[in-house]
N, C-alpha and C. Protein backbone atom coordinates (compact mmCIF):
# COMPACT_ATOMS: atom_id res chain seq x y z
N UNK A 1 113.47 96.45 93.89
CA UNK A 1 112.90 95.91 95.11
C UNK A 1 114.03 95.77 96.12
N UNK A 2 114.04 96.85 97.62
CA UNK A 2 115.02 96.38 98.22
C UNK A 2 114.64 95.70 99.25
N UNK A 3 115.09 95.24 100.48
CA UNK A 3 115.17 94.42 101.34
C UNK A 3 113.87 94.20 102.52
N UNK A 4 114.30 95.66 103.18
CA UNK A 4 113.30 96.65 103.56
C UNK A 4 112.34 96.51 103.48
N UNK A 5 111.82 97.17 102.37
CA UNK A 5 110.42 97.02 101.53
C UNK A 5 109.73 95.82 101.59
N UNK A 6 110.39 94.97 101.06
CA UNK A 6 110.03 93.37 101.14
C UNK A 6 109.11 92.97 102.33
N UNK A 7 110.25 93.42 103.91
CA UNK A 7 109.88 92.95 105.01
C UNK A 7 108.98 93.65 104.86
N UNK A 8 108.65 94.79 104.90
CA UNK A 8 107.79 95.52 105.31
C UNK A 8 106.15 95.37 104.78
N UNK A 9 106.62 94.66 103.95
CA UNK A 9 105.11 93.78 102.91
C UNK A 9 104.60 92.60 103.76
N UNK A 10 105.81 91.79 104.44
CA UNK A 10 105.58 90.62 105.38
C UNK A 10 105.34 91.04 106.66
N UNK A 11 105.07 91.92 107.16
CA UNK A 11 105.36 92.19 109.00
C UNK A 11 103.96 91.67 109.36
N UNK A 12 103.25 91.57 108.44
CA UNK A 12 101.68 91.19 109.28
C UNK A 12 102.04 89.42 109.51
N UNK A 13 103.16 88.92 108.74
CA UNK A 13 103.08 87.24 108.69
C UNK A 13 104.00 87.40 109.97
N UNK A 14 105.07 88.28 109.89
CA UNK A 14 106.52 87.83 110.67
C UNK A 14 105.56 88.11 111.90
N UNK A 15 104.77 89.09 112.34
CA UNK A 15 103.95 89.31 113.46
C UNK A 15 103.13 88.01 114.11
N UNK A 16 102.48 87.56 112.77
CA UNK A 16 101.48 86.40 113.18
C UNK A 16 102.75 85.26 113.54
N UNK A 17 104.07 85.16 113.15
CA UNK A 17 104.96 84.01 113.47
C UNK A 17 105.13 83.98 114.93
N UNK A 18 105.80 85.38 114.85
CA UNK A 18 106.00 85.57 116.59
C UNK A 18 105.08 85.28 117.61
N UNK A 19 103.83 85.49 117.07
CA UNK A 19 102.67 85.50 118.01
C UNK A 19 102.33 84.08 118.26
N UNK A 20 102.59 83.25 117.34
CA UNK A 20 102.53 81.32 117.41
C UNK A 20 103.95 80.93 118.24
N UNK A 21 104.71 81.51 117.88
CA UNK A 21 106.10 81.24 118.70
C UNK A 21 105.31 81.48 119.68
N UNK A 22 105.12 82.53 120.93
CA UNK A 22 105.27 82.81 121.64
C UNK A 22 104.26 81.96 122.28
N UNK A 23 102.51 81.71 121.82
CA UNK A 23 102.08 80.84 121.87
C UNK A 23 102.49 79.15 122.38
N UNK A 24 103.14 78.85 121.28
CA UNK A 24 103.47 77.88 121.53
C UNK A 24 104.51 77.90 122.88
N UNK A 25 105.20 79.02 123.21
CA UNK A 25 106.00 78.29 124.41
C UNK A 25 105.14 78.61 125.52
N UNK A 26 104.28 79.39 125.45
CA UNK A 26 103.33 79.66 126.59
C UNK A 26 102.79 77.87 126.79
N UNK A 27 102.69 77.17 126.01
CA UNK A 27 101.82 76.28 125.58
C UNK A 27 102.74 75.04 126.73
N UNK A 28 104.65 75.05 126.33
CA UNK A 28 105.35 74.06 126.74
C UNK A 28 105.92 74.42 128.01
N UNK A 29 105.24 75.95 128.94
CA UNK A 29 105.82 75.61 129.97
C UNK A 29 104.65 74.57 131.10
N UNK A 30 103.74 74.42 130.38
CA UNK A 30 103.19 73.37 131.59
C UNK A 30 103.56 72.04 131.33
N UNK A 31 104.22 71.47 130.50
CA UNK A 31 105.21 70.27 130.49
C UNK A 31 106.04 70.47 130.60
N UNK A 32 107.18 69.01 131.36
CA UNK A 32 108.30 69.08 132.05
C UNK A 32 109.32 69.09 130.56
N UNK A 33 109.41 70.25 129.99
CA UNK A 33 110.09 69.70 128.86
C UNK A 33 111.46 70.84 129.37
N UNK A 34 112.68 70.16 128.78
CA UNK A 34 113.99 71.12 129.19
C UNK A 34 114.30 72.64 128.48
N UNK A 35 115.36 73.03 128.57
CA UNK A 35 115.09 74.13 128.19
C UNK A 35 115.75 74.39 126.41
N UNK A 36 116.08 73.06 126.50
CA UNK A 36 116.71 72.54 125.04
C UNK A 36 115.54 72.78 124.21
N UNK A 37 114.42 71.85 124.16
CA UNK A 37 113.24 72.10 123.73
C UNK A 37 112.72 73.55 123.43
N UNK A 38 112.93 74.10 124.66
CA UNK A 38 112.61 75.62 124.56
C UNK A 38 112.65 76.50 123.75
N UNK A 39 113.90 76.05 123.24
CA UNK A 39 114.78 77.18 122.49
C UNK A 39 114.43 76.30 121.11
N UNK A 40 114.91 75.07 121.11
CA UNK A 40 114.91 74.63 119.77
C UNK A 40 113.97 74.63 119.10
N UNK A 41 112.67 74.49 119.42
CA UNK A 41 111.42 74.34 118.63
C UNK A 41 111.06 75.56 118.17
N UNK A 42 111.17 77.32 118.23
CA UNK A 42 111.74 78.35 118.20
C UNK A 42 112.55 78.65 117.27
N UNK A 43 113.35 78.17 117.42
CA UNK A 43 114.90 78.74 116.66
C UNK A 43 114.67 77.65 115.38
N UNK A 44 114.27 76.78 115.33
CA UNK A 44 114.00 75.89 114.14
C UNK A 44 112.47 76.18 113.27
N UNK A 45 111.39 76.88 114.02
CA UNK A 45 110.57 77.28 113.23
C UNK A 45 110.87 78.67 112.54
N UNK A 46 111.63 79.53 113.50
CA UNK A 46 111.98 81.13 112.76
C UNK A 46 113.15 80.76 111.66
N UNK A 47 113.84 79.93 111.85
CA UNK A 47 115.00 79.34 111.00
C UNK A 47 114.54 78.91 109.97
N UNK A 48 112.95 77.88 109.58
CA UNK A 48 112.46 77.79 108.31
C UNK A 48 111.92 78.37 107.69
N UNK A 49 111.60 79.91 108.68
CA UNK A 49 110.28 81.01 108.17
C UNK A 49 111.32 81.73 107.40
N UNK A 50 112.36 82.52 107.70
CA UNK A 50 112.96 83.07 107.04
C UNK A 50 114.07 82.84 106.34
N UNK A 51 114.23 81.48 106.09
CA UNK A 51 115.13 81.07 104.55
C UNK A 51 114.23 80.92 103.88
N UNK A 52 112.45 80.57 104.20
CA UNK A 52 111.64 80.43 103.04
C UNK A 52 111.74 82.60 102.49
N UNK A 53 111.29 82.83 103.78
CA UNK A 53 111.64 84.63 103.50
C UNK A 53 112.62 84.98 102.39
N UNK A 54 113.79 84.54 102.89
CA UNK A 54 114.95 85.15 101.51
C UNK A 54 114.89 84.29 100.63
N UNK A 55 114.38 83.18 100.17
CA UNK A 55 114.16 82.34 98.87
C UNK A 55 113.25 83.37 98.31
N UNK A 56 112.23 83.22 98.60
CA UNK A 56 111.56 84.72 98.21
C UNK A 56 111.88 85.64 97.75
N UNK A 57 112.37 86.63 98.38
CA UNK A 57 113.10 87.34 98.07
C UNK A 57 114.04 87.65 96.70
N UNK A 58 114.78 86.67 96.90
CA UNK A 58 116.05 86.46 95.86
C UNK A 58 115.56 86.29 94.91
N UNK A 59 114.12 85.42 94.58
CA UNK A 59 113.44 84.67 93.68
C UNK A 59 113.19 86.11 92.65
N UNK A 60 111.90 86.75 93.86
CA UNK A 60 111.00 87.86 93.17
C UNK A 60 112.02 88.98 92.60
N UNK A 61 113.23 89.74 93.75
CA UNK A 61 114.08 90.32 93.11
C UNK A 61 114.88 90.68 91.69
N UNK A 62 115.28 88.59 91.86
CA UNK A 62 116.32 88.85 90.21
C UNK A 62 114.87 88.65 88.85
N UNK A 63 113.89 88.60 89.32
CA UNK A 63 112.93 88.38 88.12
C UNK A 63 112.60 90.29 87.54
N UNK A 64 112.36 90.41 89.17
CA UNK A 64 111.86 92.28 88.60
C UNK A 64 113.27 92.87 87.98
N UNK A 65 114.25 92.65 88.52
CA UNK A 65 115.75 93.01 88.70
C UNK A 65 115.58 92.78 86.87
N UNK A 66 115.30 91.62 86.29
CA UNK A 66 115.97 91.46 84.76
C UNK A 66 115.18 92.00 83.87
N UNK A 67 113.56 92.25 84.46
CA UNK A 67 112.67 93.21 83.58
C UNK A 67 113.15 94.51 83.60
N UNK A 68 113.95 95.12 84.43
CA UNK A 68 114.41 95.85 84.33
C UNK A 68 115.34 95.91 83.39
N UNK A 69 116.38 95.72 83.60
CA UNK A 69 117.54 95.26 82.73
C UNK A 69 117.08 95.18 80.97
N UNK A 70 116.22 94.66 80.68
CA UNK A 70 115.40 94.04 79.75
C UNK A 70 114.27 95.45 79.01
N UNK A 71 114.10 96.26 79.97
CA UNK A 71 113.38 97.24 79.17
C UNK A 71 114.61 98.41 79.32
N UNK A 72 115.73 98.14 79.80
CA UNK A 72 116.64 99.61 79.83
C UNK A 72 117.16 99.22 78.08
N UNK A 73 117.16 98.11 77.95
CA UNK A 73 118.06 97.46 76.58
C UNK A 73 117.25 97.64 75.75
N UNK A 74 115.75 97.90 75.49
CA UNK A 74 114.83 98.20 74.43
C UNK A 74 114.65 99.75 74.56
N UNK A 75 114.25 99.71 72.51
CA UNK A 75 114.07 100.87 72.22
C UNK A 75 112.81 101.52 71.98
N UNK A 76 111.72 100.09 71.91
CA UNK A 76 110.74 100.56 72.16
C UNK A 76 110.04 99.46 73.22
N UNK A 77 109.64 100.33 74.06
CA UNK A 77 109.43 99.82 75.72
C UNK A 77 108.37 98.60 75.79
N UNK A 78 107.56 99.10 74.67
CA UNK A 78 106.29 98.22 74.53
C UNK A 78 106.63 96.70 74.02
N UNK A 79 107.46 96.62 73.67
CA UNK A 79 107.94 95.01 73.05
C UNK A 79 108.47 94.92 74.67
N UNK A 80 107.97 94.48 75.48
CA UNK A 80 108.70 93.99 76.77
C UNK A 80 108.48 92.64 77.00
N UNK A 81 106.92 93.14 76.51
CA UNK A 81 105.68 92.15 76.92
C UNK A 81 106.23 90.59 76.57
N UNK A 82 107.08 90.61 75.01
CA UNK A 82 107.36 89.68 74.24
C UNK A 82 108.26 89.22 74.93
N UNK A 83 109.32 89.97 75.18
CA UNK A 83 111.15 89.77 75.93
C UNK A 83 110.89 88.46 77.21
N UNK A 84 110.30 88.76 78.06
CA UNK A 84 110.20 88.55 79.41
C UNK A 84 109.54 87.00 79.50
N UNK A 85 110.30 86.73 80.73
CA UNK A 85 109.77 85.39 80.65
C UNK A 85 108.73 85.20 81.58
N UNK A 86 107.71 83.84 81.64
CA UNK A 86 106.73 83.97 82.34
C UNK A 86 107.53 83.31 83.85
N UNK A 87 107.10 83.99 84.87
CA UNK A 87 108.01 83.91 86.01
C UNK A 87 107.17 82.51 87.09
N UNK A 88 107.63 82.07 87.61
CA UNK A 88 107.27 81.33 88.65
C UNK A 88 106.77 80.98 89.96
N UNK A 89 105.95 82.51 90.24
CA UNK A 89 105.38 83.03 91.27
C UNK A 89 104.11 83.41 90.81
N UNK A 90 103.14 83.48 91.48
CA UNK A 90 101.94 84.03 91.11
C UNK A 90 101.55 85.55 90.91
N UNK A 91 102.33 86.05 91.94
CA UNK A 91 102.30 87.92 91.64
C UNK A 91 103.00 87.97 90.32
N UNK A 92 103.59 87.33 89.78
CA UNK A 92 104.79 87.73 88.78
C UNK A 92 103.87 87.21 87.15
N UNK A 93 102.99 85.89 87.50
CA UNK A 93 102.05 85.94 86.30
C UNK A 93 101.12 86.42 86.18
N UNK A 94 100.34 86.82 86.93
CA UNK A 94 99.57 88.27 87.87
C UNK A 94 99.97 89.78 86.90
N UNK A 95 100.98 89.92 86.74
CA UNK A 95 101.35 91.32 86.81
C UNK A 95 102.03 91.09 84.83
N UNK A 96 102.78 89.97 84.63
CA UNK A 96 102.94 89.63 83.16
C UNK A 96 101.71 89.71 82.22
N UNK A 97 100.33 89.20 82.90
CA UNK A 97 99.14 88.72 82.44
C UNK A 97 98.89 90.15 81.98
N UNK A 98 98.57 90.96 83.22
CA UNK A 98 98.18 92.13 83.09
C UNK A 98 99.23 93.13 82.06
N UNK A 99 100.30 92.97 81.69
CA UNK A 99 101.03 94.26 80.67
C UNK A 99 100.95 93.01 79.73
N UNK A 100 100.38 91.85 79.07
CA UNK A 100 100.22 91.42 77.92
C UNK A 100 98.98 92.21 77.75
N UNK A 101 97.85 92.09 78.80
CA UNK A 101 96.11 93.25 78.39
C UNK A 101 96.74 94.24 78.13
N UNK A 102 97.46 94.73 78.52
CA UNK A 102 97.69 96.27 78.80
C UNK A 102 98.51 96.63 76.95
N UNK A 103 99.48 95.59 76.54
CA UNK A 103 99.92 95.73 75.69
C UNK A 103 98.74 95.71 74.00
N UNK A 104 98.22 94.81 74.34
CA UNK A 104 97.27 94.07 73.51
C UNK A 104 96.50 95.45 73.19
N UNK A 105 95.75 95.99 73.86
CA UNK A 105 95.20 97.17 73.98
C UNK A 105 95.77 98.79 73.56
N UNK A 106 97.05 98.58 73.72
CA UNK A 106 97.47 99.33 72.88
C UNK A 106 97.75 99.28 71.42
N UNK A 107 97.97 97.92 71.37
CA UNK A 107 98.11 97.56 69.67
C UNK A 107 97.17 97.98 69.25
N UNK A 108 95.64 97.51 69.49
CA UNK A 108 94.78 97.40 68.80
C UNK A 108 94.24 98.74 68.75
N UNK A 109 94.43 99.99 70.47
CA UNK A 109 93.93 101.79 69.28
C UNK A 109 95.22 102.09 68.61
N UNK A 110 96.69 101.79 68.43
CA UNK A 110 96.87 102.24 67.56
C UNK A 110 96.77 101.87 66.15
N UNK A 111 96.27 100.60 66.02
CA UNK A 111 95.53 99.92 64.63
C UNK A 111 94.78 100.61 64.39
N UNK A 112 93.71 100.95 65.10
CA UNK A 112 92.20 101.81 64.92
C UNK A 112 92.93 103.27 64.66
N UNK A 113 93.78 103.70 64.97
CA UNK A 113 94.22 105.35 64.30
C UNK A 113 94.95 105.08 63.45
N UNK A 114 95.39 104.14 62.70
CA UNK A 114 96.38 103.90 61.61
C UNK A 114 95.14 103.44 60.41
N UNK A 115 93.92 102.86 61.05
CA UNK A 115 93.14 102.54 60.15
C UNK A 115 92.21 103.65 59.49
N UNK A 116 91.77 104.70 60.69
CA UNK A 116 91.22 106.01 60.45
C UNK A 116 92.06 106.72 59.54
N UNK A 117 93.38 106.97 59.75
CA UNK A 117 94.25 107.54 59.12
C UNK A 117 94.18 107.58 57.40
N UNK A 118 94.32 105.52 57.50
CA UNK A 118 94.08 105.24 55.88
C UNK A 118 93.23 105.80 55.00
N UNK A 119 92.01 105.59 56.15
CA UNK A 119 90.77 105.85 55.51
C UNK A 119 90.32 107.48 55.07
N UNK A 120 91.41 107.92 55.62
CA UNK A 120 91.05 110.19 55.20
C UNK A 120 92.18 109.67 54.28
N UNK A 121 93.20 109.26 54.33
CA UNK A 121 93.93 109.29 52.86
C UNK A 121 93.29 109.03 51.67
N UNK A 122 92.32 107.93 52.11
CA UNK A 122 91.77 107.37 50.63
C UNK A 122 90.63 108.66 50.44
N UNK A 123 89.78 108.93 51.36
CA UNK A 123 89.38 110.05 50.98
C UNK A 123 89.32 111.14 50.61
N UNK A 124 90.65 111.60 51.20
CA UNK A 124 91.03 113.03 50.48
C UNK A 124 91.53 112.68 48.76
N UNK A 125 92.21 111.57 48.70
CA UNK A 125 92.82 110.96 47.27
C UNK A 125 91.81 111.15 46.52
N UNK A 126 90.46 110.51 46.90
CA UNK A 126 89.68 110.32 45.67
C UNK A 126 88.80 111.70 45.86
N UNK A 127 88.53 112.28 46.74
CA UNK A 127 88.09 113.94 46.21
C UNK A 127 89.09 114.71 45.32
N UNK A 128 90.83 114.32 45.84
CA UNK A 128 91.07 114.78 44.70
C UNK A 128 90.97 114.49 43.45
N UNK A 129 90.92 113.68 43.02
CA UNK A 129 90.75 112.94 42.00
C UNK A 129 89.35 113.20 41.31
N UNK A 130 87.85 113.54 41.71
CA UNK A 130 87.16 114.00 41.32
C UNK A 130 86.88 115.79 41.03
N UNK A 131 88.13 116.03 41.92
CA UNK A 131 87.96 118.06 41.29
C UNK A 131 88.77 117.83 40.38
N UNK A 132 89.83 116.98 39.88
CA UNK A 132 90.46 117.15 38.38
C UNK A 132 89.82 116.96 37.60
N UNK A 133 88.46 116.44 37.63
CA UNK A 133 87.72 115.80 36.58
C UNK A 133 87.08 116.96 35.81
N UNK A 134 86.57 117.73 36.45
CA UNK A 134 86.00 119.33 35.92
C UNK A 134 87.16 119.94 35.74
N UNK A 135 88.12 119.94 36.44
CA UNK A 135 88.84 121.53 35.68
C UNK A 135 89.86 120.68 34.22
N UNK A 136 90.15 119.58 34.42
CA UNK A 136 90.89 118.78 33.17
C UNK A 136 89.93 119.04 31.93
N UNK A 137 88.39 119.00 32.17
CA UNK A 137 87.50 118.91 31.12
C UNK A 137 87.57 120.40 30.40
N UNK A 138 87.93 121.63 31.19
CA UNK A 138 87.57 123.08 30.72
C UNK A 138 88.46 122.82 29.63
């Protein structure tokens, strides 16, 4: 996940920010307010929008960042599900939730072809086992 990308997921919020900024000062030039105000009420709302932005960021990053990390180190990919921790964002238990189904589901057809499998072993076993019965008898 790079930087970029990120924003580019947010531009409909950073859009709707600007558009309340701008709002709002449309709003404070019909009060006698200075130009201190102006700026500050502005620069202190974009100032909390985007440290909440890179908390974000940093957050969602090092989580995808270590699943990564975490399935380069396994040898079989499918134990991930187990490795990984449940993350602290909602897309992130969202998307864990979904490769535990996703995992679960694979266990269980390859149970069902390991079980089919058994089951032609035992069958071919015991057909063999009944053509020895005639030719042992000749």
């Amino acid at each position: 996940m790079d930087f970029i990308s990120f924003i580019k997921d947010k531009i409909l919020q950073i859009s709707l920010m600007i558009f309340s900024i701008i709002t709002i000062e449309i709003f404070l030039i019909c009060y006698p307010y200075g130009i201190f105000m102006r700026i500050y009420i502005p620069v202190i709302i974009l100032g909390i929008y985007f440290i909440t932005i890179f908390l974000e960021y940093f957050k969602k990053r090092n989580y995808y960042q270590s699943i990564y990390e975490t399935l380069d180190e396994l040898q079989e990919k499918y134990l991930i599900t187990e490795l990984i921790s449940t993350p602290n964002f909602s897309e992130g238990k969202i998307l864990k939730e979904i490769m535990e189904e996703v995992d679960k589901s694979m266990i269980e057809n390859v149970n069902k072809y390991k079980y089919l499998t058994e089951d032609y072993k035992d069958y071919i076993e015991m057909w063999i086992h009944e053509i020895k019965i005639p030719i042992a008898s000749r």
